[in-house]
Protein backbone atom coordinates (compact mmCIF):
# COMPACT_ATOMS: atom_id res chain seq x y z
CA UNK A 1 -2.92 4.66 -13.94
CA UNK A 2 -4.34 1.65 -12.34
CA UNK A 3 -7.83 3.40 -11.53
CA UNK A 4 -7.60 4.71 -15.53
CA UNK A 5 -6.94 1.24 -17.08
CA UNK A 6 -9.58 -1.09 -14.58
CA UNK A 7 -6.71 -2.52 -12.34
CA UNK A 8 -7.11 -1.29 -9.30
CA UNK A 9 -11.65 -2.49 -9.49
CA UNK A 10 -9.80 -5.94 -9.91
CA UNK A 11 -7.60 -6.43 -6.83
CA UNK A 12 -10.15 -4.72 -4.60
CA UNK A 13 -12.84 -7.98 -6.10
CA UNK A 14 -10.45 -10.36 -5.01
CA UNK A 15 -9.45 -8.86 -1.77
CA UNK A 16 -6.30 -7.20 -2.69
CA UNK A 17 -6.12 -3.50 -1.10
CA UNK A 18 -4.40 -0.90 -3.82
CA UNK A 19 -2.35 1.59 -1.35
CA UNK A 20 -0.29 4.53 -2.96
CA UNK A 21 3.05 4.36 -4.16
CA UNK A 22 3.46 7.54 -2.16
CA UNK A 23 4.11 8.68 1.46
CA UNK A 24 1.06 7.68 3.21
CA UNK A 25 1.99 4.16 3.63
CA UNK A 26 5.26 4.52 4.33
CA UNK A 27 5.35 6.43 7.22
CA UNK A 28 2.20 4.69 8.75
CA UNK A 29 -1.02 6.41 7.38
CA UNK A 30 -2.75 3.66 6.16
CA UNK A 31 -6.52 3.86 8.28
CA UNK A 32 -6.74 0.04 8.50
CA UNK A 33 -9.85 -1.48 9.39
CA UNK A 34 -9.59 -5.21 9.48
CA UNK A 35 -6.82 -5.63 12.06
CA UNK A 36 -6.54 -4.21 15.91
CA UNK A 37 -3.86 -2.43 16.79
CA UNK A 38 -1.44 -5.05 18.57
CA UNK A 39 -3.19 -7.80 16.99
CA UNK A 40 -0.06 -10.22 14.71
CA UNK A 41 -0.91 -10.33 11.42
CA UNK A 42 1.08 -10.51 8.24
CA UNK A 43 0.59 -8.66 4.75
CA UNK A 44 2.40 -8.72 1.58
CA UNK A 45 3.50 -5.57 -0.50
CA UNK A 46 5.30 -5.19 -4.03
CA UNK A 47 7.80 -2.05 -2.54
CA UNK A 48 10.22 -1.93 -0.18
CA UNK A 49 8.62 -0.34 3.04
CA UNK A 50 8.64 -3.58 5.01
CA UNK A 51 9.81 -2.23 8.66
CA UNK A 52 7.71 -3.02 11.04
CA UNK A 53 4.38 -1.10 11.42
CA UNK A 54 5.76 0.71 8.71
CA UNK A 55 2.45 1.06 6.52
CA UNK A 56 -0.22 0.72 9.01
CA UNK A 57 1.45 2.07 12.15
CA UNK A 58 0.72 -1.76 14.01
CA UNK A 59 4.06 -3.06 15.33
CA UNK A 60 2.00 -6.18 15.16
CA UNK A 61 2.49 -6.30 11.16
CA UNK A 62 4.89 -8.47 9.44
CA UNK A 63 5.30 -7.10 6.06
CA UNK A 64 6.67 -9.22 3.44
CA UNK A 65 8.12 -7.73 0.13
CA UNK A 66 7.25 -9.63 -2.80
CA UNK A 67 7.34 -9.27 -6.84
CA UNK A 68 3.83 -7.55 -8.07
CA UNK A 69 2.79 -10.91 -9.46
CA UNK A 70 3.62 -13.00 -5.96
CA UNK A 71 2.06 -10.02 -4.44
CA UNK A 72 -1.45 -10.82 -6.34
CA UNK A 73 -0.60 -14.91 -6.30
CA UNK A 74 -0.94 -14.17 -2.31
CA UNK A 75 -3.88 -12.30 -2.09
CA UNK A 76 -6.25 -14.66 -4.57
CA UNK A 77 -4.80 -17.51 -2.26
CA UNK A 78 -5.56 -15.80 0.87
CA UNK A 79 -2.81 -17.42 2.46
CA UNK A 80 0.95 -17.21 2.58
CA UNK A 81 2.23 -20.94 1.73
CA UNK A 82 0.72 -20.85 -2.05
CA UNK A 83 2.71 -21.38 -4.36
CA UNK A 84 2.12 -20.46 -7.47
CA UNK A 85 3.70 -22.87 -9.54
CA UNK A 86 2.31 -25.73 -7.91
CA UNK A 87 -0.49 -24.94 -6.54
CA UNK A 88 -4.47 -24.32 -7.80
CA UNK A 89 -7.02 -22.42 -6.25
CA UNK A 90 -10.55 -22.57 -6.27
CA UNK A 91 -12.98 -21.52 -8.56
CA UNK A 92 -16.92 -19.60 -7.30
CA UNK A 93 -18.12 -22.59 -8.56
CA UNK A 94 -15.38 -25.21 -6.96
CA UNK A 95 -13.84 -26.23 -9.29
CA UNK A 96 -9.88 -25.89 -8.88
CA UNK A 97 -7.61 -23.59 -11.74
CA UNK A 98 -4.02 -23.09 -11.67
CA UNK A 99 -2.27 -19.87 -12.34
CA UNK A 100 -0.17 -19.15 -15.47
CA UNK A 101 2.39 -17.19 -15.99
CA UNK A 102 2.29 -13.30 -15.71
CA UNK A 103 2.62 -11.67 -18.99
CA UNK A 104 2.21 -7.85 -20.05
CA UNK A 105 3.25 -4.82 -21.04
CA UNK A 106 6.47 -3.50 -19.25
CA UNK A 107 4.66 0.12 -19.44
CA UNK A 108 1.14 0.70 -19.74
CA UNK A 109 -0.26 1.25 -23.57
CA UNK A 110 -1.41 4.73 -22.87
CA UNK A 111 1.61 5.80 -20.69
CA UNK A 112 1.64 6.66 -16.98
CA UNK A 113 -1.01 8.71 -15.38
CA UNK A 114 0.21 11.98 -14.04
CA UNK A 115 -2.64 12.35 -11.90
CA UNK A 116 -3.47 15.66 -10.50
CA UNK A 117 -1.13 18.73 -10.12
CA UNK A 118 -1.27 19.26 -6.34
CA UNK A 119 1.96 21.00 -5.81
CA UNK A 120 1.39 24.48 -4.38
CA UNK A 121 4.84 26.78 -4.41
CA UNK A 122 5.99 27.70 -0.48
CA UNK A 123 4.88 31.48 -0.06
CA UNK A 124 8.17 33.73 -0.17
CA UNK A 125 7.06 34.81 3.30
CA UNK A 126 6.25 31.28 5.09
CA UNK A 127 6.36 33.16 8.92
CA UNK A 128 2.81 33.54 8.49
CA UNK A 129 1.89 29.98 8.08
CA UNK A 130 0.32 28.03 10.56
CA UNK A 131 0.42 24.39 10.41
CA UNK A 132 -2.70 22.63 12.44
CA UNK A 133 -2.26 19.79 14.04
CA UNK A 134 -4.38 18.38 16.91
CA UNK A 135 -3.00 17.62 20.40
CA UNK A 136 -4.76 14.41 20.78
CA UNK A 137 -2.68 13.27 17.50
CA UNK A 138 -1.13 10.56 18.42
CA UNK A 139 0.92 10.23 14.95
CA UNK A 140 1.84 13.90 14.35
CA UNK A 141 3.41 16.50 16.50
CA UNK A 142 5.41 19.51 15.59
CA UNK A 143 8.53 20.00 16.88
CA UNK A 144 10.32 22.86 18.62
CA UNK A 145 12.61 24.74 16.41
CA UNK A 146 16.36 24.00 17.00
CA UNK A 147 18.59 26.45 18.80
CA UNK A 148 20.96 28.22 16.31
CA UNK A 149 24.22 27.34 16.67
């Protein structure tokens, strides 16, 4: 939905990294660049997966759960002791703007994006499948099935 309606071209201008509302984040999938693994460093998100290393797999990440508007207040700022309400920022130019406050629609005008069907239906039979996953991983493994009991 953000792609659709020019949001998500925005944040990325400004700095702001758009991650899925889905899985990959939240258990760790997120192929960040900018930081070492081990190195402290703090980021902000607007949902709840704020464990630590929880979106990029560093147990060197703070992650801070904010409102969607603090969220973007943070990243123009660059820095996490703005505050918005006080606060200006600077301009390209240099000169110095302050924030208003966040308006909009509750729901996008033209509705949610479903995005893509990707759901495939498990086979009836699933003994055949095989489920890749390199030994060098060092996020996935598969597991041993359990003894029956």
């Amino acid at each position: 939905t953000i792609e659709r309606d020019g949001l998500a071209d925005t944040m990325r201008e400004f700095g702001g990294i758009v991650l899925a509302n889905a899985c990959g984040p939240c258990i760790g999938q997120w192929d960040r660049q900018n930081v070492k693994k081990g190195e402290a460093n703090t980021i902000v998100t607007s949902y709840n997966r704020n464990f630590t290393g929880r979106n990029d797999a560093n147990p060197a990440t703070h992650g801070f759960v904010a409102s969607p508007e603090m969220t973007v207040a943070l990243t123009l700022a660059g820095t996490l002791d703005f505050n918005p309400l006080t606060d200006k920022l600077k301009a390209a130019d240099g000169s110095e703007f302050a924030l208003t406050s966040p308006y909009g629609d509750e729901l996008p005008q033209r509705g949610f994006d479903a995005g893509e069907d990707t759901y495939q239906a498990p086979p009836a039979d699933g003994s055949s499948v095989v489920v890749d996953v390199s030994p060098t991983s060092d996020r996935l493994q598969l597991l041993s099935p359990f003894d029956k009991w």
